[in-house]
Protein backbone atom coordinates (compact mmCIF):
# COMPACT_ATOMS: atom_id res chain seq x y z
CA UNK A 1 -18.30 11.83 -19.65
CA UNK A 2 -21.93 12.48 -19.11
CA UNK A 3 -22.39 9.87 -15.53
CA UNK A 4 -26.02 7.95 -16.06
CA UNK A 5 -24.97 5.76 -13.08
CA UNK A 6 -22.25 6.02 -10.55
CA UNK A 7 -21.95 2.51 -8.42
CA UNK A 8 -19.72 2.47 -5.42
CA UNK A 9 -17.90 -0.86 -4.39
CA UNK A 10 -16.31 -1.92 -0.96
CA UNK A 11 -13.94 -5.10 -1.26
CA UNK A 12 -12.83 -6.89 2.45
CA UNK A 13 -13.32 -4.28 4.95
CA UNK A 14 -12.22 -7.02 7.57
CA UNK A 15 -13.86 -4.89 10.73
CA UNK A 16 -12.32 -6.60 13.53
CA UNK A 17 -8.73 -6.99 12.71
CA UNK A 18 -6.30 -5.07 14.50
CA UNK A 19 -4.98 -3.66 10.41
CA UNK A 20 -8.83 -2.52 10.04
CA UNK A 21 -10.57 0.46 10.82
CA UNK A 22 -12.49 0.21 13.33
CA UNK A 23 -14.97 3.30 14.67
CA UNK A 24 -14.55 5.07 17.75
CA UNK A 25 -17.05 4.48 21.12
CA UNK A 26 -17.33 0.62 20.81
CA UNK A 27 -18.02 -0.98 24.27
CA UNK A 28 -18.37 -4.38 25.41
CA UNK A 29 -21.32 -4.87 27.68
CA UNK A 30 -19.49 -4.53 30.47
CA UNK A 31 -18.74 -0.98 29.61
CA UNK A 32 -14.86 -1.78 28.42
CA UNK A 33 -13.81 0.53 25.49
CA UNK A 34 -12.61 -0.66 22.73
CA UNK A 35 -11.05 1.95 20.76
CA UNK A 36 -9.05 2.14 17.40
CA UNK A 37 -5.61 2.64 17.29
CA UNK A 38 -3.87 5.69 16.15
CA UNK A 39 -2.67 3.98 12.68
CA UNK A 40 -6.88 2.55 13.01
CA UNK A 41 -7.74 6.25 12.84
CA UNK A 42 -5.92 6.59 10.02
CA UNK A 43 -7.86 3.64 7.69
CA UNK A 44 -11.02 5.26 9.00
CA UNK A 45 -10.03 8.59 7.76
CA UNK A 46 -9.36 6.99 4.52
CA UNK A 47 -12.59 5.19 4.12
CA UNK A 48 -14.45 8.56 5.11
CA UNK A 49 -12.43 10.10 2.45
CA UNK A 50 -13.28 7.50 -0.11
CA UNK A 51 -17.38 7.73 0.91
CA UNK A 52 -16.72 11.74 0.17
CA UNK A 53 -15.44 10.87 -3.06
CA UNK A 54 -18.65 8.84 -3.25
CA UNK A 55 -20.88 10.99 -2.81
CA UNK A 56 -18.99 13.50 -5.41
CA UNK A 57 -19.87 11.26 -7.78
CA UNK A 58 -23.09 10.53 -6.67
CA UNK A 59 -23.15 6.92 -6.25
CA UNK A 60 -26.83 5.40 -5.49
CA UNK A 61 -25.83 1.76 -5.43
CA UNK A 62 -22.91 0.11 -3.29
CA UNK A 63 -21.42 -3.21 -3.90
CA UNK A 64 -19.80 -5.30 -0.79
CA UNK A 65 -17.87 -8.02 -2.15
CA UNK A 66 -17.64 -9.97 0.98
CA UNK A 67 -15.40 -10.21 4.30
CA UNK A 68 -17.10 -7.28 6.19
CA UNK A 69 -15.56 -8.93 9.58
CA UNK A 70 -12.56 -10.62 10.38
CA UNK A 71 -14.71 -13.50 12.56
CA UNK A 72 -12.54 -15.26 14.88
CA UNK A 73 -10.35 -15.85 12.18
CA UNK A 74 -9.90 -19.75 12.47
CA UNK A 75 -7.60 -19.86 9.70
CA UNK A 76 -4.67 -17.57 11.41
CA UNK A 77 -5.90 -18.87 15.42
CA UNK A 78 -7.69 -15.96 16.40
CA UNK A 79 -4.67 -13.57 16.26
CA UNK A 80 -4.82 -9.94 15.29
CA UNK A 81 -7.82 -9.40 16.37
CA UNK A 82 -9.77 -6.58 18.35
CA UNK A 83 -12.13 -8.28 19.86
CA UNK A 84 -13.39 -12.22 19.16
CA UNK A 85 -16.90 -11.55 19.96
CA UNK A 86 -18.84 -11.50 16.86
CA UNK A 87 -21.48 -9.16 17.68
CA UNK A 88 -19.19 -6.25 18.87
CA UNK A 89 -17.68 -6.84 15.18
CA UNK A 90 -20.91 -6.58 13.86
CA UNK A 91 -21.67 -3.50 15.50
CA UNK A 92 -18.38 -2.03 14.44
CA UNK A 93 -19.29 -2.82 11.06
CA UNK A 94 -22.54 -1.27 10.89
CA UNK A 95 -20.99 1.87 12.40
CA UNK A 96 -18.28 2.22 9.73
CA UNK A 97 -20.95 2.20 6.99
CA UNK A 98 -24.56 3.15 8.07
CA UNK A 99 -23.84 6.85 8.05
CA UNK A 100 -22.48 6.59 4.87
CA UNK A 101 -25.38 3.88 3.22
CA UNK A 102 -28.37 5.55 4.64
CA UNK A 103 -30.53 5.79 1.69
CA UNK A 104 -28.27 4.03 -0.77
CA UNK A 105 -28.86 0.89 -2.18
CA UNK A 106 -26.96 -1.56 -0.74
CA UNK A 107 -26.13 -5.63 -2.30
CA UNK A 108 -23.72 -7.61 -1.35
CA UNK A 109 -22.03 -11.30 -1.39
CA UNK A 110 -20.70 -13.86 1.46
CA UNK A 111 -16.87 -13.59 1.91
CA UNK A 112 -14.22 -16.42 3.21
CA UNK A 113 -16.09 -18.91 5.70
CA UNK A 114 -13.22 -18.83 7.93
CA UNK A 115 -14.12 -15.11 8.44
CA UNK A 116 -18.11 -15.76 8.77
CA UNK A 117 -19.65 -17.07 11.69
CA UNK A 118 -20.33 -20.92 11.97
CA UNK A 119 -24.09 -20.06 13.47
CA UNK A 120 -25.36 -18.03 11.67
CA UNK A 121 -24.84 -16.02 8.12
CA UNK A 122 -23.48 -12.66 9.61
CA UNK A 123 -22.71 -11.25 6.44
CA UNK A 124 -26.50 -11.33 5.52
CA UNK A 125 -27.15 -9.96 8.97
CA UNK A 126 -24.73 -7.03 8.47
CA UNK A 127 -26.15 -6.06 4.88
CA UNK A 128 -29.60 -6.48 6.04
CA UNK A 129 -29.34 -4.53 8.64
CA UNK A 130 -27.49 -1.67 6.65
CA UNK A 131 -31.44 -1.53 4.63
CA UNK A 132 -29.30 -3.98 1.98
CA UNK A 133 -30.28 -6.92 -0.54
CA UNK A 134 -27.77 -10.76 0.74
CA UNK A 135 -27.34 -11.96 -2.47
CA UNK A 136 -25.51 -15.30 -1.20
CA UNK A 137 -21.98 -16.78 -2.42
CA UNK A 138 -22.60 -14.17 -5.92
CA UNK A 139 -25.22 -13.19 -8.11
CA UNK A 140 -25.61 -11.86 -11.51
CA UNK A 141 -27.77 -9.23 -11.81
CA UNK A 142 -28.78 -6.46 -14.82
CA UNK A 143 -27.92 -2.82 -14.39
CA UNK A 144 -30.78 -0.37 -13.77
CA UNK A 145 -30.99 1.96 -16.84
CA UNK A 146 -28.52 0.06 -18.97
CA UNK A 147 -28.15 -3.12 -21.06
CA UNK A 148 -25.36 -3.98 -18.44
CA UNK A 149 -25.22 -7.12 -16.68
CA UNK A 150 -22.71 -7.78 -13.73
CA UNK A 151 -21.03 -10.40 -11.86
CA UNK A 152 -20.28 -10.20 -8.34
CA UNK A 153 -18.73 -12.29 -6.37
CA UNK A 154 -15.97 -12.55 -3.03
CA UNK A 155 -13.52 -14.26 -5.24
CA UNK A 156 -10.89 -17.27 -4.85
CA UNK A 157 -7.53 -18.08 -4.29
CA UNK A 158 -4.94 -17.47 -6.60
CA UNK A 159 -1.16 -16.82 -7.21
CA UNK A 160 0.23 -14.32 -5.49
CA UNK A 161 2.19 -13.09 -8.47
CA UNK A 162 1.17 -12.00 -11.98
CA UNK A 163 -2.88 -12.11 -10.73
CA UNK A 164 -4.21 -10.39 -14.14
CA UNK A 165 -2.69 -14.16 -15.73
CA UNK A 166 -5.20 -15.59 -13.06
CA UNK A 167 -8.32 -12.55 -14.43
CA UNK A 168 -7.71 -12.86 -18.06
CA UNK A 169 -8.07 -17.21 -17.84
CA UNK A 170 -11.24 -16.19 -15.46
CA UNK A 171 -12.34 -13.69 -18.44
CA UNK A 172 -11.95 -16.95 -21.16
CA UNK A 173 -14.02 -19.12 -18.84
CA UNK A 174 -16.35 -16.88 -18.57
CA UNK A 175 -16.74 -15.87 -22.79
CA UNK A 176 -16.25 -19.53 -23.14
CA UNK A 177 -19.19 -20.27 -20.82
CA UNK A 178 -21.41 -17.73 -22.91
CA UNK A 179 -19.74 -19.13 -26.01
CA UNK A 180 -21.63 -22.56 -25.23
CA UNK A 181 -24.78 -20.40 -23.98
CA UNK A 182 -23.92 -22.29 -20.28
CA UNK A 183 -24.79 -18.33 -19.63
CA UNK A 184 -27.62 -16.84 -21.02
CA UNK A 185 -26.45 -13.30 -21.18
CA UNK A 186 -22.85 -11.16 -21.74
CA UNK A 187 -21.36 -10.67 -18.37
CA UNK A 188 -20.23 -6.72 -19.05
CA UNK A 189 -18.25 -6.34 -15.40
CA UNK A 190 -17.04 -9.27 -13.22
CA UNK A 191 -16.44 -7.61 -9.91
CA UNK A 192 -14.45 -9.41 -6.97
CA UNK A 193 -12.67 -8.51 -3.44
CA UNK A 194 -10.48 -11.20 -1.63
CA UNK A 195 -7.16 -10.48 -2.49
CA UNK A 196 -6.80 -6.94 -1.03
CA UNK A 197 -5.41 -5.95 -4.50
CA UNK A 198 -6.97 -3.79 -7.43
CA UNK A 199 -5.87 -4.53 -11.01
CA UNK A 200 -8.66 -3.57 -13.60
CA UNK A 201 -8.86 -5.68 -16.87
CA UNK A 202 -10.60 -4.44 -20.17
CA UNK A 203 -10.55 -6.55 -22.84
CA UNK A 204 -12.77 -8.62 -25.73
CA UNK A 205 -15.83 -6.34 -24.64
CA UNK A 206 -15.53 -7.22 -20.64
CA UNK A 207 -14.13 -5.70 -17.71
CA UNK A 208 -12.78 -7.86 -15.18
CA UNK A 209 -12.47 -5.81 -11.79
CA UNK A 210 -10.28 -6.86 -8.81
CA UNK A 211 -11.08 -4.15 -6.31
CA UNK A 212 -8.97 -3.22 -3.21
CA UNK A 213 -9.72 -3.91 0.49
CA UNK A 214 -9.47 -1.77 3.60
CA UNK A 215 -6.97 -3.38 5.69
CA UNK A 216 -2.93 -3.17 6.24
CA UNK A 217 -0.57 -6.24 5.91
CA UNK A 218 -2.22 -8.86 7.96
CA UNK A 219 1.02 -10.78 9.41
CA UNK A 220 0.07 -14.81 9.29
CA UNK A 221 2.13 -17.80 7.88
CA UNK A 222 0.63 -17.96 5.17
CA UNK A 223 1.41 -14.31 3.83
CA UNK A 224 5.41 -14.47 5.03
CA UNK A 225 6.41 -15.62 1.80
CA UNK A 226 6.80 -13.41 -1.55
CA UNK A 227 6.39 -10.61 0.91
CA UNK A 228 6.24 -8.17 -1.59
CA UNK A 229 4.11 -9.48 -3.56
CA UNK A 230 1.56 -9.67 -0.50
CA UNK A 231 1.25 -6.07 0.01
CA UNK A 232 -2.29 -4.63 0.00
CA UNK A 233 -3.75 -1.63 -1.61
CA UNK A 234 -6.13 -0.17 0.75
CA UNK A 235 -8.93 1.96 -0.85
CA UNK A 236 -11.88 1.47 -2.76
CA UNK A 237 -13.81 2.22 -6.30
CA UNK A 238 -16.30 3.57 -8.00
CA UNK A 239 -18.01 2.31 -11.57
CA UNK A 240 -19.07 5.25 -13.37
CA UNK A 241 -21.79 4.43 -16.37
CA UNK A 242 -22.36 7.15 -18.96
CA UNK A 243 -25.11 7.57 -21.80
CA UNK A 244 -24.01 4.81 -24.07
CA UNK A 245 -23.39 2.05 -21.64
CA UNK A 246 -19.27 2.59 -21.44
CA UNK A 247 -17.92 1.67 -18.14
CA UNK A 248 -15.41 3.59 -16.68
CA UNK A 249 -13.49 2.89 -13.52
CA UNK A 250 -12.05 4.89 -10.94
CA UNK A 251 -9.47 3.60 -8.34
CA UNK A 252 -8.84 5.41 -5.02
CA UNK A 253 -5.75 4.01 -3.70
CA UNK A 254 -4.21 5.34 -0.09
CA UNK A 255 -0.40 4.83 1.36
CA UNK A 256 -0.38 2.25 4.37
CA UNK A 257 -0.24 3.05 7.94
CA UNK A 258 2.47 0.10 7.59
CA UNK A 259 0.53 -0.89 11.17
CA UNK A 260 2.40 -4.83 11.51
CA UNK A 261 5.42 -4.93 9.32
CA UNK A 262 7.76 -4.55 12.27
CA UNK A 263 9.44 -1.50 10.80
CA UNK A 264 11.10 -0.04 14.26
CA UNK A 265 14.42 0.78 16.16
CA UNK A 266 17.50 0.75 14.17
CA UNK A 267 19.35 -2.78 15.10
């Protein structure tokens, strides 16, 4: 496959939570280190492995599909988290990712709100500040050098089981939608985070793309049931774009520190 473009995307990185990598030589202003964990260091040696993969391929355009931080987590009380100041999140962030954007393109969407800030749009901040284009909730946009179009977007709630039943009735909306001419153009990719799950569907002419997130098993109420069904894949992907406008994906999928599951002492 002869590679015309090669676009990296980065689904719920979730800086901030205590199953998220988090950087090394973060300090409150008071001077109090905040550093990862050793199961941390092991999600940020996994991202840096993915960004080397990256750059193998040589992606010039990165897609963040929303959830950079973990916020102060309203929905789950403020546990799990590193720190509840916003900023030092932030800052985390940027550190993950600058080293690794510098001279990239760089677009993005918003994530959850209950993982934003409720002063101020940090998401745009973060993106912005990473040299980046906010394009708001989600955005379609055309392809550079192709006839491509794509859809990007944090995603929404679904069922926890069988999710391609929940991508293939989002793939009819959307050919229905273009059916009516509701949209203008043929969405060729539909590319979403939120669930922390990847599952890649190709089918009627469309690829509908569910890509992974960066963080372990987040223990809340909310996740306790199905529990296997809950588990996240932690990794990234890249879209690779050849000559004649076939998409390819590639998945890059890494084993779990296992950092909250309560795996411990025989009983």
């Amino acid at each position: 496959m002869k590679v015309k473009r090669a676009l990296g995307v980065i689904g719920d990185l979730h800086t901030g939570s205590v199953c998220a990598p988090w950087p090394e030589g973060i300090k409150t202003k008071e001077g109090v280190r905040i550093p990862p964990s050793c199961k941390q260091k092991i999600l940020n040696k996994y991202l840096n492995r993915f960004f080397a993969e990256c750059k193998k391929y040589n992606c010039d355009t990165f897609i963040l599909t929303g959830d950079l931080i973990h916020g102060n987590n309203r929905r789950e009380w403020g546990t799990s988290l590193m720190t509840p100041n916003l900023n030092l999140q932030l800052r985390a962030c940027i550190k993950l990712l600058e080293k690794h954007l510098e001279g990239k393109k760089v677009v993005g969407v918003t994530g959850s709100k209950y993982h934003d800030s409720i002063d101020f749009r940090i998401e745009r901040e973060i993106i912005e500040r990473l040299g980046g284009k906010f394009l708001g909730m989600m955005a379609i946009f055309p392809i550079k050098k192709t006839k491509l179009h794509a859809l990007v977007l944090h995603g929404t709630g679904g069922s926890a089981i069988y999710k391609e039943t929940i991508m293939r009735r989002e793939a009819l909306f959307l050919q229905a939608a273009e059916g009516r001419g509701d949209i203008p153009i043929h969405i060729d990719i539909r590319i979403a985070g939120h669930w922390h799950y990847f599952s890649h569907i190709h089918i009627d002419g469309q690829h509908i793309l569910q890509v992974p997130g960066w963080t372990d098993w987040i223990p809340w109420k909310g996740v306790l049931s199905n529990y296997g069904s809950r588990i996240p894949h932690i990794g990234g992907c890249i879209i690779l774009i050849d000559d004649d406008d076939k998409i390819e994906v590639k998945e890059f999928l890494y084993k779990r520190p296992m950092i909250a599951d309560g795996i411990g002492e025989d009983i």
